[in-house]
PDB file of N, CA and C in Angstrom:
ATOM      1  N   UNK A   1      31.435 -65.586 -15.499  1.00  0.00           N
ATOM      2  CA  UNK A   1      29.992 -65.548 -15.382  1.00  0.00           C
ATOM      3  C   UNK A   1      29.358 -64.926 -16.628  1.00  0.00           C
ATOM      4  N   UNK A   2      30.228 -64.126 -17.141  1.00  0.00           N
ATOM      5  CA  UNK A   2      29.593 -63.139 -18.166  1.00  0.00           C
ATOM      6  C   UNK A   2      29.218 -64.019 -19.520  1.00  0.00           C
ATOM      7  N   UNK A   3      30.471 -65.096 -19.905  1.00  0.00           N
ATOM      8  CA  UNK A   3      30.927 -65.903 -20.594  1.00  0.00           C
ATOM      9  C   UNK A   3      30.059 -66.709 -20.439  1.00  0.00           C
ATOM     10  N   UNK A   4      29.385 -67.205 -19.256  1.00  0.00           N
ATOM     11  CA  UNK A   4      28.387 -68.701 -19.822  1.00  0.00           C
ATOM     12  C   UNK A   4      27.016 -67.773 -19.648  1.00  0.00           C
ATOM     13  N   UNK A   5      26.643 -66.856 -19.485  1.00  0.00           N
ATOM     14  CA  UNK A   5      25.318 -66.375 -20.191  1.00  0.00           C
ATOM     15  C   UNK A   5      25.135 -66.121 -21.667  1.00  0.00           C
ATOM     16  N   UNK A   6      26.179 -65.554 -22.003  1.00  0.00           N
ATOM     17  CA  UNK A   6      26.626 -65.284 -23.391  1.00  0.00           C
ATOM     18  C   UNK A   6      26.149 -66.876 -24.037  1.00  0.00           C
ATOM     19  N   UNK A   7      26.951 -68.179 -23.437  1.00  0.00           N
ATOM     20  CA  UNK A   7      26.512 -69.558 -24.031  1.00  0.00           C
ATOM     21  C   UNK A   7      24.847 -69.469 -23.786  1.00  0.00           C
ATOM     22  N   UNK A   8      24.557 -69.370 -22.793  1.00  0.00           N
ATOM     23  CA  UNK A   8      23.116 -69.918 -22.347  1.00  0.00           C
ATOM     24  C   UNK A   8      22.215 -69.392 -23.883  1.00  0.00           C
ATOM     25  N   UNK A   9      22.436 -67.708 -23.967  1.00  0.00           N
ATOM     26  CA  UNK A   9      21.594 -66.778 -24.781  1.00  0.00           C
ATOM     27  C   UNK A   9      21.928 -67.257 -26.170  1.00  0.00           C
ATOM     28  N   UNK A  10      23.011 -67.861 -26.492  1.00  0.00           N
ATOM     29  CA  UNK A  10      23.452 -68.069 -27.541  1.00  0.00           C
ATOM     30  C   UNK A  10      22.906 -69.670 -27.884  1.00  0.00           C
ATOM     31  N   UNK A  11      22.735 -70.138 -27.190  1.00  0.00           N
ATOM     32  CA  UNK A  11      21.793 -71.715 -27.193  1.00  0.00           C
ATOM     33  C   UNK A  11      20.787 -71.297 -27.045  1.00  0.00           C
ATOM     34  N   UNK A  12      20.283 -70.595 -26.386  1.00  0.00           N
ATOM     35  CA  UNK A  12      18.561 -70.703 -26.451  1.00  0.00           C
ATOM     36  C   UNK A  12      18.266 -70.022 -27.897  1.00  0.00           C
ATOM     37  N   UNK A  13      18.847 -68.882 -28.176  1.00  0.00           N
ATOM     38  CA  UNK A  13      18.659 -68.362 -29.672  1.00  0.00           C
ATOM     39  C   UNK A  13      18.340 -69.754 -30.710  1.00  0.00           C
ATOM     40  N   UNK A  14      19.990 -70.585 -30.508  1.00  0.00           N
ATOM     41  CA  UNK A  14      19.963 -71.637 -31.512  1.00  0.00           C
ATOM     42  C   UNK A  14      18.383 -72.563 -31.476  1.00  0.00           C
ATOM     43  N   UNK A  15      18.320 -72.985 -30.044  1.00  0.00           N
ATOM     44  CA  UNK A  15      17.126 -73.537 -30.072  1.00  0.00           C
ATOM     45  C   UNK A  15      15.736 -73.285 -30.948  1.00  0.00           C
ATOM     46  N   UNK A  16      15.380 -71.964 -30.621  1.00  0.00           N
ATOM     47  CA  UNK A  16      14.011 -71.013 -30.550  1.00  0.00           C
ATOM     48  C   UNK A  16      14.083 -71.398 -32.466  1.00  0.00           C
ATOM     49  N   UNK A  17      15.397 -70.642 -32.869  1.00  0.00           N
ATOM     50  CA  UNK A  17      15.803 -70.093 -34.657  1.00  0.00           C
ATOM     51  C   UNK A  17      15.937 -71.350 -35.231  1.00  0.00           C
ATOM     52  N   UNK A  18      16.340 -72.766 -34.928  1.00  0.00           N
ATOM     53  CA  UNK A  18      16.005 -73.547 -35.710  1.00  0.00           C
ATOM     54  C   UNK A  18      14.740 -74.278 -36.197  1.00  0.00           C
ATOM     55  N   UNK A  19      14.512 -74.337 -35.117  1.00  0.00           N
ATOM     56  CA  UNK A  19      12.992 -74.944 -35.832  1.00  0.00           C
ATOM     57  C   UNK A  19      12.158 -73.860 -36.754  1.00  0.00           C
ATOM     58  N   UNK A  20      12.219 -72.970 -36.432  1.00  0.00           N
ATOM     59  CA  UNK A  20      11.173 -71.368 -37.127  1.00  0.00           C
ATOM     60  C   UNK A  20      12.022 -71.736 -38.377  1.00  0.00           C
ATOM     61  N   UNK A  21      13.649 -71.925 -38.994  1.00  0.00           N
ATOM     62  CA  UNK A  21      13.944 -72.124 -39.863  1.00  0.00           C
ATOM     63  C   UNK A  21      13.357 -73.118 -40.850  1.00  0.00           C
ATOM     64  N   UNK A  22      13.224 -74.263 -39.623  1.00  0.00           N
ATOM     65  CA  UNK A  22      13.183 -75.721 -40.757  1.00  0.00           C
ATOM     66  C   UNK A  22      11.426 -75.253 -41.651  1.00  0.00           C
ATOM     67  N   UNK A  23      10.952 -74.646 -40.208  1.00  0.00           N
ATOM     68  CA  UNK A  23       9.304 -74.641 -40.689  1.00  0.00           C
ATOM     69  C   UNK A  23       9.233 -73.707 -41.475  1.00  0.00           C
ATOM     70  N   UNK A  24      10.109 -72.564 -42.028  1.00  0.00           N
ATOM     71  CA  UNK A  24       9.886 -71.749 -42.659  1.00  0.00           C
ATOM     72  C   UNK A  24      10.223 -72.541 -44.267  1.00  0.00           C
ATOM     73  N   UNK A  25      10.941 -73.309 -44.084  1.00  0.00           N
ATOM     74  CA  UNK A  25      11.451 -74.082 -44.980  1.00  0.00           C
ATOM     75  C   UNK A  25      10.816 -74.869 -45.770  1.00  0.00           C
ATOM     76  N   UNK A  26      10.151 -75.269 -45.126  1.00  0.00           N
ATOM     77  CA  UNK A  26       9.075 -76.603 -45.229  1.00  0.00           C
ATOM     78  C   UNK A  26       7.887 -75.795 -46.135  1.00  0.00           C
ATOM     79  N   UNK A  27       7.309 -74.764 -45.392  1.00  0.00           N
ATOM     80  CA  UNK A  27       6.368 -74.052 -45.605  1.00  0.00           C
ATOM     81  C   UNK A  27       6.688 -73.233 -47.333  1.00  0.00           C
ATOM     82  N   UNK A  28       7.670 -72.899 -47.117  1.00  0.00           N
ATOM     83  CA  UNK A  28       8.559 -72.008 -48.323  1.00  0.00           C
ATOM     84  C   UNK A  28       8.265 -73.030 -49.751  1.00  0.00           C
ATOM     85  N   UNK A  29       8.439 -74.216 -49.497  1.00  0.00           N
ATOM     86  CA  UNK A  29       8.423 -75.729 -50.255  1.00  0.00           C
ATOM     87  C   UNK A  29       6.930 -76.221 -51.038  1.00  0.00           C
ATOM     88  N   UNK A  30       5.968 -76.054 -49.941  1.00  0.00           N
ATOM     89  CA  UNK A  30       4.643 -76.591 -49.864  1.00  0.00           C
ATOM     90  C   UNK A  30       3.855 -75.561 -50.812  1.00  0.00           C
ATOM     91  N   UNK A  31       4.002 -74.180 -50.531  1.00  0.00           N
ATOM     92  CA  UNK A  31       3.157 -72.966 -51.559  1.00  0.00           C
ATOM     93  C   UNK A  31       3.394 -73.248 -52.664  1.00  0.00           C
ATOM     94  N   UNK A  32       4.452 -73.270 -53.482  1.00  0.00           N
ATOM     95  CA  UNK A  32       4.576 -73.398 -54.718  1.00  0.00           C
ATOM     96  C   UNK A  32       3.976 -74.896 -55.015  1.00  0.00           C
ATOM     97  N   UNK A  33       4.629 -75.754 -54.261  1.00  0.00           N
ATOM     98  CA  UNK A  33       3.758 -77.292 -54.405  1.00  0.00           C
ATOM     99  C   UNK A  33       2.524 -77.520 -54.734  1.00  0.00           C
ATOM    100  N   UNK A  34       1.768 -76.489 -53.646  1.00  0.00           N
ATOM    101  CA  UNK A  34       0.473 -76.352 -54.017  1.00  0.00           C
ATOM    102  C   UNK A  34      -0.179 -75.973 -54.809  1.00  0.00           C
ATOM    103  N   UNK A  35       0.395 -75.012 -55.248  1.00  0.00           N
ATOM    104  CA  UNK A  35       0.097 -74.001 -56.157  1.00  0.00           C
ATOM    105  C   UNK A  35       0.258 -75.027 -57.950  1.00  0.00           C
ATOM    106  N   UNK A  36       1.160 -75.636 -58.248  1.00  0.00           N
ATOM    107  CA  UNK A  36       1.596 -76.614 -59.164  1.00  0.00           C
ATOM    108  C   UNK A  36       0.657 -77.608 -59.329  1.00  0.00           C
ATOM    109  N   UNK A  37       0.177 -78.473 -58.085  1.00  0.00           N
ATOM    110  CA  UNK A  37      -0.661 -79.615 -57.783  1.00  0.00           C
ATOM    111  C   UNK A  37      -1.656 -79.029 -58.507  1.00  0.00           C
ATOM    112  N   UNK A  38      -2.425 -78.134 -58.159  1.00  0.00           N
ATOM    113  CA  UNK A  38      -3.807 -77.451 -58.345  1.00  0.00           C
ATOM    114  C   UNK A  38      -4.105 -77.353 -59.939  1.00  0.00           C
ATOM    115  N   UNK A  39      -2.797 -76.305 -60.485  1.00  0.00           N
ATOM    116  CA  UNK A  39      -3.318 -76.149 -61.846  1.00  0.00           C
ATOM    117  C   UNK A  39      -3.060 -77.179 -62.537  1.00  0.00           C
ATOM    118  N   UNK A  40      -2.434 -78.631 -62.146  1.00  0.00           N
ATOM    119  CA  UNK A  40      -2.142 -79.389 -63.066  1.00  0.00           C
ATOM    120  C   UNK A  40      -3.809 -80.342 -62.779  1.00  0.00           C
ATOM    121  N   UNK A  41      -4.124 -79.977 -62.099  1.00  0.00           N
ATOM    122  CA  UNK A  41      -5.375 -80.844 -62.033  1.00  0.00           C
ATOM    123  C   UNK A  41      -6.950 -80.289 -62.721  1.00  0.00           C
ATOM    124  N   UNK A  42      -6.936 -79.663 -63.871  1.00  0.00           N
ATOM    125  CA  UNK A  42      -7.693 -78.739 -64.427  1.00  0.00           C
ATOM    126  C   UNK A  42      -8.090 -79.588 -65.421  1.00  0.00           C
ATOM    127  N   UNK A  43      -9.293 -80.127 -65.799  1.00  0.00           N
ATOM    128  CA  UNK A  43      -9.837 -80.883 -66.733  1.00  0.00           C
ATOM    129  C   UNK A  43     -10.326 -79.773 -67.731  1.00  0.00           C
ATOM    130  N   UNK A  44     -10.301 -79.809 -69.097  1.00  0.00           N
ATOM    131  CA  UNK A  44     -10.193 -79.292 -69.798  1.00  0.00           C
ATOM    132  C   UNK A  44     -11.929 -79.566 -70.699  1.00  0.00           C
ATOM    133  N   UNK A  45     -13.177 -78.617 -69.969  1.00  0.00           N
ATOM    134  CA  UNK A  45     -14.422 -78.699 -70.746  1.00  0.00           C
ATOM    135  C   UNK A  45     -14.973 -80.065 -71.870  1.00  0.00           C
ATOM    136  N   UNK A  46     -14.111 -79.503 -72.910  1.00  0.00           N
ATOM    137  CA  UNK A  46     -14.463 -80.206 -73.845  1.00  0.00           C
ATOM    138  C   UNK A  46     -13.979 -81.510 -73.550  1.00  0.00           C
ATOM    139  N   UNK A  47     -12.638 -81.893 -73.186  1.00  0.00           N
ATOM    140  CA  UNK A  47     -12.124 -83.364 -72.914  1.00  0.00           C
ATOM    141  C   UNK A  47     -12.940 -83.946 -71.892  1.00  0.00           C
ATOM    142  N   UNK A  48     -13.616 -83.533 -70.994  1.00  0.00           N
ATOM    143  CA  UNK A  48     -14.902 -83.590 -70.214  1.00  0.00           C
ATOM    144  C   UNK A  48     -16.277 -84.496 -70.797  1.00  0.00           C
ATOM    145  N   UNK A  49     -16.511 -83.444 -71.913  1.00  0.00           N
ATOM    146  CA  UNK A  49     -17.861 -84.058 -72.136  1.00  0.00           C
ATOM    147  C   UNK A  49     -17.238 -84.788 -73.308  1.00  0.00           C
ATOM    148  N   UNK A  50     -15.978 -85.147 -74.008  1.00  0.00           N
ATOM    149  CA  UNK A  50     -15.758 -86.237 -74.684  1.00  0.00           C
ATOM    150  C   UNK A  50     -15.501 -88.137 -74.109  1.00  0.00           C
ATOM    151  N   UNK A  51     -15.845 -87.445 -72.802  1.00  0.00           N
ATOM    152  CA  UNK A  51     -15.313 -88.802 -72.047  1.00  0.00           C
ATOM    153  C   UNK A  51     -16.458 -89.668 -72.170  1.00  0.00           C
ATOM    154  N   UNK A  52     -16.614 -91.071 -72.455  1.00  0.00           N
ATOM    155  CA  UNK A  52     -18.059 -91.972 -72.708  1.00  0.00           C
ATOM    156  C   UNK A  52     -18.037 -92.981 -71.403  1.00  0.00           C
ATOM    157  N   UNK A  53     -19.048 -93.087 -70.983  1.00  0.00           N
ATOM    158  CA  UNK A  53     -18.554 -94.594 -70.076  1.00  0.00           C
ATOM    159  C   UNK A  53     -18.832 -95.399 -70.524  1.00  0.00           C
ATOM    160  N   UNK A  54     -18.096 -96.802 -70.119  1.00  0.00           N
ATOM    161  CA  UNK A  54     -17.519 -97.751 -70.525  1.00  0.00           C
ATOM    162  C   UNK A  54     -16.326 -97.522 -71.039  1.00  0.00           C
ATOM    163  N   UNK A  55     -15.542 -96.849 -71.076  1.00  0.00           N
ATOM    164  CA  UNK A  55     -14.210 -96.691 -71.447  1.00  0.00           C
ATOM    165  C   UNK A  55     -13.219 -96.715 -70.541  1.00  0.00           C
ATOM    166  N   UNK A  56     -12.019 -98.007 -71.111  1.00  0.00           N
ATOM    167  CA  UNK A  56     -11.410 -98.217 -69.947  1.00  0.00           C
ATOM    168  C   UNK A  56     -10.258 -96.876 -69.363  1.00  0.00           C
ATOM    169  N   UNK A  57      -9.786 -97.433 -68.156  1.00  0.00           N
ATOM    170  CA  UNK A  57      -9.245 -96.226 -67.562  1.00  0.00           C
ATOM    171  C   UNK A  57      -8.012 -95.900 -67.983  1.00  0.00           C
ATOM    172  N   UNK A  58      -7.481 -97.122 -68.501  1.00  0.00           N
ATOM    173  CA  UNK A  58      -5.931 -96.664 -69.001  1.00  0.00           C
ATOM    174  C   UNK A  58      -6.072 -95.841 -70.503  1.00  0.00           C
ATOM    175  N   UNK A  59      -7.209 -96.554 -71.328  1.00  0.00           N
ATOM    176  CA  UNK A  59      -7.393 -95.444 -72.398  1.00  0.00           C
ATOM    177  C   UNK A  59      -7.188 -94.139 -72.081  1.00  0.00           C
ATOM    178  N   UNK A  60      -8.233 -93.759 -70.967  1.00  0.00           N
ATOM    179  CA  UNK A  60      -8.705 -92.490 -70.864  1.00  0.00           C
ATOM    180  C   UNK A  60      -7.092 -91.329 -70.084  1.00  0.00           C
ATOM    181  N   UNK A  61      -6.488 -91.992 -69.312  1.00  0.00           N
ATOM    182  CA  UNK A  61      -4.826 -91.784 -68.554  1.00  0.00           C
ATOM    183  C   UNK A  61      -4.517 -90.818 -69.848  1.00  0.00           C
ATOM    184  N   UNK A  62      -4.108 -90.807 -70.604  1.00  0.00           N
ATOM    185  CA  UNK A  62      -3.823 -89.615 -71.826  1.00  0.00           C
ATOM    186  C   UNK A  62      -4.330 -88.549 -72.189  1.00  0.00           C
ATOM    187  N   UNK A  63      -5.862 -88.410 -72.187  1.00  0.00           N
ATOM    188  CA  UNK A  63      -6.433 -87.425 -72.084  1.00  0.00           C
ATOM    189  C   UNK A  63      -6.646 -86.504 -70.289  1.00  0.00           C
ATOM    190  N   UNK A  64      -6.515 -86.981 -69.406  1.00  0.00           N
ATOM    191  CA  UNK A  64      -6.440 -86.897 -68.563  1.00  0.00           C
ATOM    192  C   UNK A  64      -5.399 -85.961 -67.714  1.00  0.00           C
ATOM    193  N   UNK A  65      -5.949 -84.972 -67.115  1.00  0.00           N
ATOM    194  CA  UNK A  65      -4.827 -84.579 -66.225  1.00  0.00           C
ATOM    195  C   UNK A  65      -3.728 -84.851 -65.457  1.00  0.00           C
ATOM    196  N   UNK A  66      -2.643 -84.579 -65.273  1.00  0.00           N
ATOM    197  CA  UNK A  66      -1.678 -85.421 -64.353  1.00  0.00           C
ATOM    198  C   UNK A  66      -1.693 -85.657 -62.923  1.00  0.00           C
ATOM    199  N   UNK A  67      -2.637 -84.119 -62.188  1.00  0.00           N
ATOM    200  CA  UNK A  67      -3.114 -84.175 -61.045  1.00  0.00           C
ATOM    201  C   UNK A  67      -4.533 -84.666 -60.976  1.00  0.00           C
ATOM    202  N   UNK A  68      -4.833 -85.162 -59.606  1.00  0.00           N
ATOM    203  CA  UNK A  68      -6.567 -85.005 -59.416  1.00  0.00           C
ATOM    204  C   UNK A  68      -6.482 -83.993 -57.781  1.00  0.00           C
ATOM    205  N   UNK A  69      -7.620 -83.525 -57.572  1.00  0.00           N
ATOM    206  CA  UNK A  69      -8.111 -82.833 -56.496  1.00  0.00           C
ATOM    207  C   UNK A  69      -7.325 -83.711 -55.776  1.00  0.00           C
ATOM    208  N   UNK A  70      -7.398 -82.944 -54.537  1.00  0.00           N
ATOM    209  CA  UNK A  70      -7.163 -83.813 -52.890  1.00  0.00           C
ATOM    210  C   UNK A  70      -8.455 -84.565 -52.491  1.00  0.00           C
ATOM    211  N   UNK A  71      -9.561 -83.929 -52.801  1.00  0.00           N
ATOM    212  CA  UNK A  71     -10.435 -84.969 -53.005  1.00  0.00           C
ATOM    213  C   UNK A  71     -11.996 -83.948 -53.156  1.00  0.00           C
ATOM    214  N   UNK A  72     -12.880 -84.657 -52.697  1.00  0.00           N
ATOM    215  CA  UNK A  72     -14.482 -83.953 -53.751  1.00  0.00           C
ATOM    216  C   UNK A  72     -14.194 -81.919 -52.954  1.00  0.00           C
ATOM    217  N   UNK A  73     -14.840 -81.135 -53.702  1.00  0.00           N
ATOM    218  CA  UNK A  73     -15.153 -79.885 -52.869  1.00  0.00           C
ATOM    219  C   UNK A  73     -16.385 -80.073 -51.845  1.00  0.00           C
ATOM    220  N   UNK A  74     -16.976 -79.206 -51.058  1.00  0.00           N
ATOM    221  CA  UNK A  74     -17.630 -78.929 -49.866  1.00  0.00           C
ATOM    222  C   UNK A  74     -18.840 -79.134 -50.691  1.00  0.00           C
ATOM    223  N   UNK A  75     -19.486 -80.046 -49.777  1.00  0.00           N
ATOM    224  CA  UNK A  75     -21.001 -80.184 -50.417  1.00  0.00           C
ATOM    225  C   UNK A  75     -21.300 -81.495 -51.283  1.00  0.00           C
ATOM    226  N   UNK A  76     -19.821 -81.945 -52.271  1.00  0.00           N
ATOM    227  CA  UNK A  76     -20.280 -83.083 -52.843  1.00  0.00           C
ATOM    228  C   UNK A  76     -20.975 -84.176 -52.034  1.00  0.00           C
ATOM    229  N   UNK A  77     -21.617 -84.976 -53.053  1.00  0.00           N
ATOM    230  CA  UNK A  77     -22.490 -86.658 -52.274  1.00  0.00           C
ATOM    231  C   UNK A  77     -21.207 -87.389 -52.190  1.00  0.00           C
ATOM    232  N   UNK A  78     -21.323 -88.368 -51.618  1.00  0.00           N
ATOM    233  CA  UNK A  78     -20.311 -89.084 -51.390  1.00  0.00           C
ATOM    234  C   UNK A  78     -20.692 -90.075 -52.588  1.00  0.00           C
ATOM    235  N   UNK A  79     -19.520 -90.671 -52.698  1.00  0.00           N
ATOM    236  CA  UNK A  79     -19.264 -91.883 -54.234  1.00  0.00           C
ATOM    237  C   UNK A  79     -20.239 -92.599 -53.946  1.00  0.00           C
ATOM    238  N   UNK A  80     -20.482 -92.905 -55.268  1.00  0.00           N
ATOM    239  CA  UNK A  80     -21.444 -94.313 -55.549  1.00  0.00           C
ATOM    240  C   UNK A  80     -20.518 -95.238 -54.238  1.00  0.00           C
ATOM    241  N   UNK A  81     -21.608 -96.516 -53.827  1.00  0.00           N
ATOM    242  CA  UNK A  81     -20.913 -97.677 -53.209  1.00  0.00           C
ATOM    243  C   UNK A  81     -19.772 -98.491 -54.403  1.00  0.00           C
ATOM    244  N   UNK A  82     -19.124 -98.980 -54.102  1.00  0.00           N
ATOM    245  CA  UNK A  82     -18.592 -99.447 -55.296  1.00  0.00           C
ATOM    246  C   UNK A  82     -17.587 -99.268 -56.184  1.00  0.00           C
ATOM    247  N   UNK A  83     -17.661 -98.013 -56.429  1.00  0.00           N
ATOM    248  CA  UNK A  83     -16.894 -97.336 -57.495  1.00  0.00           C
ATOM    249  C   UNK A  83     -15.429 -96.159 -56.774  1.00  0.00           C
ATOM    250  N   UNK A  84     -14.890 -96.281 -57.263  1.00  0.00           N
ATOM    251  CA  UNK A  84     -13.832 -95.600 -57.552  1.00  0.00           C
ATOM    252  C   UNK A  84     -13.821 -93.796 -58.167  1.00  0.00           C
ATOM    253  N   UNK A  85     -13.620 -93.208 -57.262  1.00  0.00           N
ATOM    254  CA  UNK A  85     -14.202 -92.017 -57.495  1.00  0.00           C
ATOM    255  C   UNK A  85     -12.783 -90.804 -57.990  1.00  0.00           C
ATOM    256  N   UNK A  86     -12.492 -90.477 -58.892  1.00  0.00           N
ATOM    257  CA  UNK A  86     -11.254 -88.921 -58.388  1.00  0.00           C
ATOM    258  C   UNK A  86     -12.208 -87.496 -59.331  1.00  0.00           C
ATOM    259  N   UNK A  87     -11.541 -86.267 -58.601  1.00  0.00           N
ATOM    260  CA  UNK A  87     -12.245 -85.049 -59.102  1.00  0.00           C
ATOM    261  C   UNK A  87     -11.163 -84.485 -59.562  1.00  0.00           C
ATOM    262  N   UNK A  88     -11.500 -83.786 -60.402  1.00  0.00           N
ATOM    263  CA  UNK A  88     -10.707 -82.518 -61.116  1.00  0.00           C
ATOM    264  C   UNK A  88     -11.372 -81.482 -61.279  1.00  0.00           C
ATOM    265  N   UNK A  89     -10.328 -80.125 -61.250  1.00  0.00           N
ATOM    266  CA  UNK A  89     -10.478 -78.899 -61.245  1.00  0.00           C
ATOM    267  C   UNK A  89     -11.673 -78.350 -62.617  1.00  0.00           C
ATOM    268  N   UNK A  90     -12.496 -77.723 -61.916  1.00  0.00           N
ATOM    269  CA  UNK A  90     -12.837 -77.168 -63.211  1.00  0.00           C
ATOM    270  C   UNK A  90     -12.370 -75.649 -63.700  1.00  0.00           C
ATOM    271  N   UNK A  91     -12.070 -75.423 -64.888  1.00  0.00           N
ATOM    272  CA  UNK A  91     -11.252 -74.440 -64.890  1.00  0.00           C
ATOM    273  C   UNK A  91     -11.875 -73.121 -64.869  1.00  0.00           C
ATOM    274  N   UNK A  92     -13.668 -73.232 -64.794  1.00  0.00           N
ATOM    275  CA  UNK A  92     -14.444 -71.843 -64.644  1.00  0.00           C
ATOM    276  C   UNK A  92     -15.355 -71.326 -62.444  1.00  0.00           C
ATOM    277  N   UNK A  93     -14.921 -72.640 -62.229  1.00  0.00           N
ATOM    278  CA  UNK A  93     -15.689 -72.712 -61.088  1.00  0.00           C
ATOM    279  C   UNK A  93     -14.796 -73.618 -60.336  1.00  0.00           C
ATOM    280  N   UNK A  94     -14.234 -72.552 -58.754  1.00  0.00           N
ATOM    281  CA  UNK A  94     -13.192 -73.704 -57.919  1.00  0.00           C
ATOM    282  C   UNK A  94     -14.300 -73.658 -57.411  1.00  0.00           C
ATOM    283  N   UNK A  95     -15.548 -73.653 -56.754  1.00  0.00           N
ATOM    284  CA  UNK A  95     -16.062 -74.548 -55.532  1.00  0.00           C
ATOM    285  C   UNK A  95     -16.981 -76.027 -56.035  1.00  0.00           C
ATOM    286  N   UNK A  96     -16.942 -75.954 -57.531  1.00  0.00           N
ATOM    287  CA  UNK A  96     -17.348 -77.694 -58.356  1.00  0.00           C
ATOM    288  C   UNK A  96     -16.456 -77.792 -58.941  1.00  0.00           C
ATOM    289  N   UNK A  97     -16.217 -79.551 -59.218  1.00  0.00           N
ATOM    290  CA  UNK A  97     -15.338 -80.446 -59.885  1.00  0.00           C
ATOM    291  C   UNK A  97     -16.099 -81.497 -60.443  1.00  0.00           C
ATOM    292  N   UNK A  98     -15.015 -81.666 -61.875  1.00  0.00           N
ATOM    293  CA  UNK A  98     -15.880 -82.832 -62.167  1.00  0.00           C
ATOM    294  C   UNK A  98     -15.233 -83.798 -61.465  1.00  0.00           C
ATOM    295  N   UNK A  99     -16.731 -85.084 -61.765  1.00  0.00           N
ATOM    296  CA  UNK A  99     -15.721 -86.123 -60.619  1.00  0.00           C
ATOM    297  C   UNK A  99     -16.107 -87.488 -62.113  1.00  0.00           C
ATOM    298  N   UNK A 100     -15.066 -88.417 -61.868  1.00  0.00           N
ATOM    299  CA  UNK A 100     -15.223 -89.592 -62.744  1.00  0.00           C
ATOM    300  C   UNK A 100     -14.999 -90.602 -61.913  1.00  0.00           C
ATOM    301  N   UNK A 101     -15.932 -91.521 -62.073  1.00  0.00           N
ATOM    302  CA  UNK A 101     -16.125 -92.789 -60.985  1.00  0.00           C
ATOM    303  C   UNK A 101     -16.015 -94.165 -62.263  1.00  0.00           C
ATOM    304  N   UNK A 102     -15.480 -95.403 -61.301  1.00  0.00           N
ATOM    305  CA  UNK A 102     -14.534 -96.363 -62.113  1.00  0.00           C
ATOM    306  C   UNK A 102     -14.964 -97.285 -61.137  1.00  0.00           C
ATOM    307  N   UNK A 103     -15.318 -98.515 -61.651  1.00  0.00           N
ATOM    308  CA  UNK A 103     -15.533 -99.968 -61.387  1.00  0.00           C
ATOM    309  C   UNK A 103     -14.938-101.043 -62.423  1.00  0.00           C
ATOM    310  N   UNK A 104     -14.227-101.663 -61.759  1.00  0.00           N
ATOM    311  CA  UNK A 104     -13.305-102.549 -62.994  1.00  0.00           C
ATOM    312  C   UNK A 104     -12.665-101.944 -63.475  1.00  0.00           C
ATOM    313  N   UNK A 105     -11.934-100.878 -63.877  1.00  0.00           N
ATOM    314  CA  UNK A 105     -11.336-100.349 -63.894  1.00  0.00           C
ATOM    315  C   UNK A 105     -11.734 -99.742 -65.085  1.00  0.00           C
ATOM    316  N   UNK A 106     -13.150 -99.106 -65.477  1.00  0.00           N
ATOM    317  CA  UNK A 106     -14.024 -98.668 -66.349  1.00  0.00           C
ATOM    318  C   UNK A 106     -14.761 -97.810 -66.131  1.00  0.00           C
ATOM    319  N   UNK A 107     -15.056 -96.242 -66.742  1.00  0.00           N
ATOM    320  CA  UNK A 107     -15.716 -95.314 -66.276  1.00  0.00           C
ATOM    321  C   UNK A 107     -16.946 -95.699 -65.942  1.00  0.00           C
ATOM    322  N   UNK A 108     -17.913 -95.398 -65.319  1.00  0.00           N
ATOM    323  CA  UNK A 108     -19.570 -95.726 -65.068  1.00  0.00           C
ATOM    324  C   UNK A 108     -19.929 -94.344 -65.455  1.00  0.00           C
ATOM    325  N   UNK A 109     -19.495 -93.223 -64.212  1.00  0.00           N
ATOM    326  CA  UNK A 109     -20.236 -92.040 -63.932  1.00  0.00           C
ATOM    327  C   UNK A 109     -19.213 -90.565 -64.325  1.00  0.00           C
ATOM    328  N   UNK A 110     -19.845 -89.990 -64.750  1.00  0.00           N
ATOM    329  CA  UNK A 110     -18.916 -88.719 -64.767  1.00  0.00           C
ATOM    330  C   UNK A 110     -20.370 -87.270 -64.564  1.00  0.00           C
ATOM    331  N   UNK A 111     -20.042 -87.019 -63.642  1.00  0.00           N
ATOM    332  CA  UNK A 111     -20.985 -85.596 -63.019  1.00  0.00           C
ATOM    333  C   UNK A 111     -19.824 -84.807 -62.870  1.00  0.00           C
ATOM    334  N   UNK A 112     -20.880 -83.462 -62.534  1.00  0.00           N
ATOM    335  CA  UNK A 112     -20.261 -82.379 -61.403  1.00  0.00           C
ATOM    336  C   UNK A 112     -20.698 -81.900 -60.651  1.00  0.00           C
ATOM    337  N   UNK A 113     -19.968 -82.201 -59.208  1.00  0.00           N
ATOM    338  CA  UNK A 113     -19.981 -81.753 -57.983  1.00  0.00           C
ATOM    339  C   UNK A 113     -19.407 -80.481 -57.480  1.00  0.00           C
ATOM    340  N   UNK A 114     -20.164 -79.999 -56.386  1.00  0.00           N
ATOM    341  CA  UNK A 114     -21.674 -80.354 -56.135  1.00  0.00           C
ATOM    342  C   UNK A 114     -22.738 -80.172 -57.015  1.00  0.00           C
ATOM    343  N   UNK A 115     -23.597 -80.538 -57.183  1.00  0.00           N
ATOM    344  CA  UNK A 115     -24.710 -80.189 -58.108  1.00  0.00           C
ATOM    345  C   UNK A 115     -25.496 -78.058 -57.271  1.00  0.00           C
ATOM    346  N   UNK A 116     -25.966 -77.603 -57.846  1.00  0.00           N
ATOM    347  CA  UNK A 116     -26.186 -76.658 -57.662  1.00  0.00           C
ATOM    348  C   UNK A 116     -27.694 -76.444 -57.033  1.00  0.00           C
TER     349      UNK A 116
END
């Protein structure tokens, strides 16, 4: 009797401790992820206001960050109809981003959101 409580306590442990593992795991994974995503998505001022529209998008892919936002911050307008919208970090202010919007695969718009 003593012997299969010992199993029972010893399975329910396993139960309870694996998952808290995997998720600790997962979680352990995602911070630094995040943390990586973010600063690689930092548009750089000046490469900012060097950007012209009408310039196509694969030009522009080089000057360009490797990340973009997850998507606009709190408050932005929503995209033009039409266009193709991604934001990047600005590197003096996280609650605005600039955002660059693309039709044909050609800049139109470049603001920053939200406007103030």
């Amino acid at each position: 009797m003593d012997l299969a409580r010992r199993r029972v306590r010893r399975r329910l442990a396993q139960a309870a401790g694996i998952p808290v593992a995997v998720l600790s795991a997962i979680f352990a994974l995602l911070i630094p992820l995040g943390f990586v995503s973010s600063s690689f998505s930092v548009l750089d001022p000046a490469t900012y206001e060097g950007l012209k529209a009408g310039e196509p998008r694969d030009d522009l892919r080089s000057r360009l960050p490797v990340f973009t936002r997850d998507g606009p911050p709190d408050g932005a307008p929503a995209a033009p109809r039409g266009q193709d919208c991604v934001y990047y970090t600005m590197k003096t202010d996280s609650a605005r981003a600039y955002r660059l919007c693309f039709a044909r695969d050609r800049l139109v718009s470049k603001t920053v959101v939200p406007t103030p």
